[in-house]
Protein backbone atom coordinates (compact mmCIF):
# COMPACT_ATOMS: atom_id res chain seq x y z
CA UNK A 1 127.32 42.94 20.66
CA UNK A 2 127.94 45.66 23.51
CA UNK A 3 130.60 44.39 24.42
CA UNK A 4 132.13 45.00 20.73
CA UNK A 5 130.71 48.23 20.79
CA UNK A 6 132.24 48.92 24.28
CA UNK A 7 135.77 47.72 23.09
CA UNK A 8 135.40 49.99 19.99
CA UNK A 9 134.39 52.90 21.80
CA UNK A 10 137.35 52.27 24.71
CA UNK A 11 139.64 51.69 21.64
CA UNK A 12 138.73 55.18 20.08
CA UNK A 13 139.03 57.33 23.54
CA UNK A 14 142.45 55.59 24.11
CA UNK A 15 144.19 55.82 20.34
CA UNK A 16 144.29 59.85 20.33
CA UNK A 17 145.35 59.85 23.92
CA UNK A 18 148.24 57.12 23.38
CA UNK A 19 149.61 59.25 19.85
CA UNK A 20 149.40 61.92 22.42
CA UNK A 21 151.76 60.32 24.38
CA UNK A 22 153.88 59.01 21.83
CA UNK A 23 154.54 62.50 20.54
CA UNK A 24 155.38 63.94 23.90
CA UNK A 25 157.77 60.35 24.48
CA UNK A 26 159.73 61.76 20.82
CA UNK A 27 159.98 65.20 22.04
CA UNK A 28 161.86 63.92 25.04
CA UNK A 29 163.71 61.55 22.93
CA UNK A 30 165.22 64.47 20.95
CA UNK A 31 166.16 66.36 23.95
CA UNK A 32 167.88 63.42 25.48
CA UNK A 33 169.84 62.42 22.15
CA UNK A 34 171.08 66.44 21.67
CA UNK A 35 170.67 69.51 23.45
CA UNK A 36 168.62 72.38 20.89
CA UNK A 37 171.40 73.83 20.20
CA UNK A 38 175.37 72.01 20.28
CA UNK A 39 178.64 71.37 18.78
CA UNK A 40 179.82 68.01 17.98
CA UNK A 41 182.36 65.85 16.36
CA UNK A 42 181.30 62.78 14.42
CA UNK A 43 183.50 60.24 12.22
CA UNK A 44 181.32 58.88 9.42
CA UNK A 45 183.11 55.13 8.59
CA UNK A 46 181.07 53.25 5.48
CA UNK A 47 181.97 50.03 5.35
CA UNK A 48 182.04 47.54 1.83
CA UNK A 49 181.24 44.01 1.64
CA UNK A 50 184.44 43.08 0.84
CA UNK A 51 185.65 45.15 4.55
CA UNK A 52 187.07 47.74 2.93
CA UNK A 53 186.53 51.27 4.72
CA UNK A 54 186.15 55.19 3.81
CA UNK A 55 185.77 57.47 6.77
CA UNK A 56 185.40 61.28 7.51
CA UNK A 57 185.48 63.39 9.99
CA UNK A 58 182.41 66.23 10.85
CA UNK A 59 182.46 69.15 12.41
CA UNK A 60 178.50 69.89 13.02
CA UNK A 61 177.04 72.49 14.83
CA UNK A 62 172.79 72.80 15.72
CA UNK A 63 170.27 76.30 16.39
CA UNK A 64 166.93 75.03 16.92
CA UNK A 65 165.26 72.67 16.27
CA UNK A 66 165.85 72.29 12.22
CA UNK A 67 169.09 74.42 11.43
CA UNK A 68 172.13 72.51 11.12
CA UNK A 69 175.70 72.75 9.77
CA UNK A 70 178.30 70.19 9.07
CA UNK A 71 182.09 71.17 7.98
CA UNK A 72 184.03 68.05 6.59
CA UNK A 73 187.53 68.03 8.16
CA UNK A 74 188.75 64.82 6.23
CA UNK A 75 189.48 63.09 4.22
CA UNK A 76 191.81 66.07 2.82
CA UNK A 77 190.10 65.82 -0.44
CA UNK A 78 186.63 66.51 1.04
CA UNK A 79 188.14 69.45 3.82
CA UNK A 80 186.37 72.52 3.69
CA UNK A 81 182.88 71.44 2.14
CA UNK A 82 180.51 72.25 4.22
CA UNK A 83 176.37 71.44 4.51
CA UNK A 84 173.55 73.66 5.61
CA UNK A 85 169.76 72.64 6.23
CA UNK A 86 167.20 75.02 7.13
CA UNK A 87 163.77 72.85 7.86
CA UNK A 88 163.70 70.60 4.37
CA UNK A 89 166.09 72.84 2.51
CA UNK A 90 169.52 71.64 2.05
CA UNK A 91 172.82 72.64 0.25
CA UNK A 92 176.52 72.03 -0.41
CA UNK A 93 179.76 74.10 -0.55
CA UNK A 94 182.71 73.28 -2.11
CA UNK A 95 185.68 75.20 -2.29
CA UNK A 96 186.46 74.71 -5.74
CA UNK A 97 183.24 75.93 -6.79
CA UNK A 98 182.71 78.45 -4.30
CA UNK A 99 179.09 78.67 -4.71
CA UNK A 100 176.42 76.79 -2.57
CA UNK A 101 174.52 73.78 -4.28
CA UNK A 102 171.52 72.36 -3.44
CA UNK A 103 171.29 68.79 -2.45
CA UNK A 104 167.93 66.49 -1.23
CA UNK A 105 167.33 64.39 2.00
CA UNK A 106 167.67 61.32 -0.03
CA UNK A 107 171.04 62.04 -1.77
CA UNK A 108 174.55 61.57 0.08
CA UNK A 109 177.41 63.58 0.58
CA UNK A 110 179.35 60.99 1.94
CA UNK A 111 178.52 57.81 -0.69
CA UNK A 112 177.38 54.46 1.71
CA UNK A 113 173.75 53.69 3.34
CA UNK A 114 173.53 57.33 5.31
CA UNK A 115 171.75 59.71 3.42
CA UNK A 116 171.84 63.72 4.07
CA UNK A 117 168.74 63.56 5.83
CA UNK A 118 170.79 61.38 8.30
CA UNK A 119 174.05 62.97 8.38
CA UNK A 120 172.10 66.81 8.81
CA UNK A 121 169.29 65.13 10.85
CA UNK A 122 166.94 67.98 12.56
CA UNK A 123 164.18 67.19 15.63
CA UNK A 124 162.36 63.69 14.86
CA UNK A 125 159.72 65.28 16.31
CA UNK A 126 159.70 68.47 13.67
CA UNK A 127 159.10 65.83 11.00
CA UNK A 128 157.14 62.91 12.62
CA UNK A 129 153.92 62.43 14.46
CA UNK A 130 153.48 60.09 16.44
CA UNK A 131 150.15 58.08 14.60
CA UNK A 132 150.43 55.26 17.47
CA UNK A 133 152.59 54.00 20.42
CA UNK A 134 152.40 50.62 21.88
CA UNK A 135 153.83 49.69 25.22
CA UNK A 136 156.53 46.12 25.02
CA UNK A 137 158.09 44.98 28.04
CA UNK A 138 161.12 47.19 27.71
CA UNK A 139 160.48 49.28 25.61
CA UNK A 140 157.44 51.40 23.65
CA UNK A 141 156.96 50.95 19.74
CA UNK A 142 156.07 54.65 18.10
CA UNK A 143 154.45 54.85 15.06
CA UNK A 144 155.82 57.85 13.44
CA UNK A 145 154.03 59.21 10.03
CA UNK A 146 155.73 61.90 8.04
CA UNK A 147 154.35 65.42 8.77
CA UNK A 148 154.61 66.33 4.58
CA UNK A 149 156.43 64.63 1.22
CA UNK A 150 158.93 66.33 1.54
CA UNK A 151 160.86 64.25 4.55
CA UNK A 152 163.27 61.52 3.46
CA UNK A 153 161.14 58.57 5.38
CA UNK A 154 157.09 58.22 4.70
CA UNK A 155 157.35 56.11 8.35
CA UNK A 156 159.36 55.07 11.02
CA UNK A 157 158.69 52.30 13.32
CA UNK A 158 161.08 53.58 16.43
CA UNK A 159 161.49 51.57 19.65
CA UNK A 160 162.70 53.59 22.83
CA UNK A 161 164.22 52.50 25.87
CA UNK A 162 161.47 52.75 28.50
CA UNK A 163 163.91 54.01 31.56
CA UNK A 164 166.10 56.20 29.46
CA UNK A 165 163.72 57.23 26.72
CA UNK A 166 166.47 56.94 24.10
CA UNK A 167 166.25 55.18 20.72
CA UNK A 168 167.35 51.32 20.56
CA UNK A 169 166.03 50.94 16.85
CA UNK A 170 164.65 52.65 14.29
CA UNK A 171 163.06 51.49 11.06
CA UNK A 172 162.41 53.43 7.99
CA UNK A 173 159.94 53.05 5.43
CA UNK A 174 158.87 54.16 2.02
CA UNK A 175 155.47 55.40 1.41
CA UNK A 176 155.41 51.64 -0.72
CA UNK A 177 155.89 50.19 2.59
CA UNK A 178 159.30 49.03 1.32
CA UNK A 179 161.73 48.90 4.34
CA UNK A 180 164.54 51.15 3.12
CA UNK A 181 167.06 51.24 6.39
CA UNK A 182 167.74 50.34 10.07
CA UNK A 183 169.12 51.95 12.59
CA UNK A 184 170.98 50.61 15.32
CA UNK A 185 171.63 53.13 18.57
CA UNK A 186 174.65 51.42 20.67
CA UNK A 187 177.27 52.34 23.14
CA UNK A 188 175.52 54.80 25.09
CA UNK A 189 178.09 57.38 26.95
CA UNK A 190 177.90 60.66 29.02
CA UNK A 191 179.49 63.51 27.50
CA UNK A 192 179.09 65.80 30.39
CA UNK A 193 177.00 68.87 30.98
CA UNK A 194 173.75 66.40 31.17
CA UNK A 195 173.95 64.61 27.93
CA UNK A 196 173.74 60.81 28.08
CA UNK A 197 172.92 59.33 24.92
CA UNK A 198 174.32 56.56 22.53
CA UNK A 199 177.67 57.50 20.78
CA UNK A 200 177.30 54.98 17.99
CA UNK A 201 174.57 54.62 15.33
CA UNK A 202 174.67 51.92 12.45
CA UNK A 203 173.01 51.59 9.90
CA UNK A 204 172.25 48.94 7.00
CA UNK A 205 169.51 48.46 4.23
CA UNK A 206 168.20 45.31 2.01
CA UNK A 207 168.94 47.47 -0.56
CA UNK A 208 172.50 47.46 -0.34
CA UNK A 209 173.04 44.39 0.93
CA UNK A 210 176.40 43.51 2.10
CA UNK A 211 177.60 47.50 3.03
CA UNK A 212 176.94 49.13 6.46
CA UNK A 213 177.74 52.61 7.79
CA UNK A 214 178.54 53.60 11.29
CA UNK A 215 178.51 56.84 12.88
CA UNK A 216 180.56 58.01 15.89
CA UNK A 217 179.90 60.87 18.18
CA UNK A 218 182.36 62.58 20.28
CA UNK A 219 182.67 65.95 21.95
CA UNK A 220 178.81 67.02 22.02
CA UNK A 221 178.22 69.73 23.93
CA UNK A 222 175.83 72.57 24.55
CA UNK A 223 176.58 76.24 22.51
CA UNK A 224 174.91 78.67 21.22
CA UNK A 225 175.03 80.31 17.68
CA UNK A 226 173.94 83.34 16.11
CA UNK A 227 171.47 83.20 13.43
CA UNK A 228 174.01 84.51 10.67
CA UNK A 229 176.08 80.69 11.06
CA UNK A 230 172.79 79.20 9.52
CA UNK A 231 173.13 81.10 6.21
CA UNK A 232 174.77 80.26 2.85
CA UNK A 233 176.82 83.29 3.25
CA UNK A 234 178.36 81.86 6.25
CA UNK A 235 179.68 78.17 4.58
CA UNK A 236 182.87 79.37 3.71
CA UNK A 237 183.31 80.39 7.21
CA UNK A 238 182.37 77.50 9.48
CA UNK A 239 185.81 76.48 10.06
CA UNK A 240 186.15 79.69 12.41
CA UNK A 241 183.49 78.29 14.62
CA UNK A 242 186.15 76.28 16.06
CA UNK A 243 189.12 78.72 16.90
């Protein structure tokens, strides 16, 4: 019986102090996959059962921890839209339209198993804490828990390289506990200026069985932007961001 009671008690002191560390482990993992604030280049490839492919090409650009743009640069029939999130708020511009639309985490702009919450992803650790961590011979297991409703995934289950403290896998769940996606980190590259981190992520789901999406990263690099970039005024504009 004490010795219960001493397990229980050692088990209560050491479960706040090991979501302690779990949280600080995600807040390095976001700083090791991006810099706060970057440019990048990404080609978006979804991929049907049958083989056949669609692909586009990003232009995204980062301020902060959740303020992040995207500019499609092809297909030519998707050129010049453009996405903005602030935090949980998201929208699209078209051209055509000229007017900014707004759009949810769990919709995609691009069709195939990435949602927008993947494509315009913001800090893990702005919308996940860390409810557990537990230590594997490689690598740790973090239990991440949605801070509020509003984030596309209720949980994650997210397994991190011990000596590089980047993501190897990362499994997301419904507040059902229905697995919804996984994501596979591969291919991990230097880009220069200090950023080492995996240049491909792919992703598939039960519930679209048979399709995959992969996502390629190239030319990430450390820039700043003024706040005025991050505003819907600004979406018809992003393309000057690269002159």
């Amino acid at each position: 019986m004490l010795r219960a009671l001493l397990t229980a008690f050692v088990l209560a002191v050491a479960a706040p102090a090991l979501a302690a560390d779990g949280n600080e482990i995600l807040r390095k993992v976001d700083r090791n996959l991006e810099p706060e604030s970057y440019e990048m280049y990404r080609k978006l490839i979804n991929i049907e059962p049958d083989g056949r492919k669609k692909e586009f090409v990003l232009y995204s650009v980062k301020k902060g921890r959740d303020k992040v743009v995207a500019l499609f640069l092809s297909p030519p029939s998707d050129a010049g839209r453009a996405t903005l999130r602030d935090g949980d708020n998201m929208w699209l511009y078209i051209p055509s339209v000229g007017k900014p639309v707004r759009i949810t985490s769990l919709q995609s702009v691009v069709g195939g198993v990435f949602n927008n919450a993947d494509i315009l992803r913001i800090d893990y650790s702005v919308e996940y804490n860390a409810e557990s961590m537990q230590e594997e011979k490689d690598a740790y297991l973090l239990n991440l828990k949605a801070r509020t409703g509003e984030v596309a995934y209720d949980r994650l289950k997210m397994w991190v390289d011990r000596k590089v403290l980047l993501p190897v896998k990362i499994e997301a769940y419904a507040a059902s506990g229905l697995l919804i996606k996984t994501l596979h980190f591969k291919d991990i590259k230097d880009f220069g200026g200090g950023i080492r981190r995996p240049a491909s992520v792919e992703t598939d789901s039960p519930l679209y069985k048979g399709h995959r999406s992969v996502m390629l990263y190239s030319q990430l690099k450390k820039r700043e932007f003024p706040d005025e970039v991050f505003t819907l005024n600004y979406l018809s504009r992003v393309e000057d961001l690269r002159k």
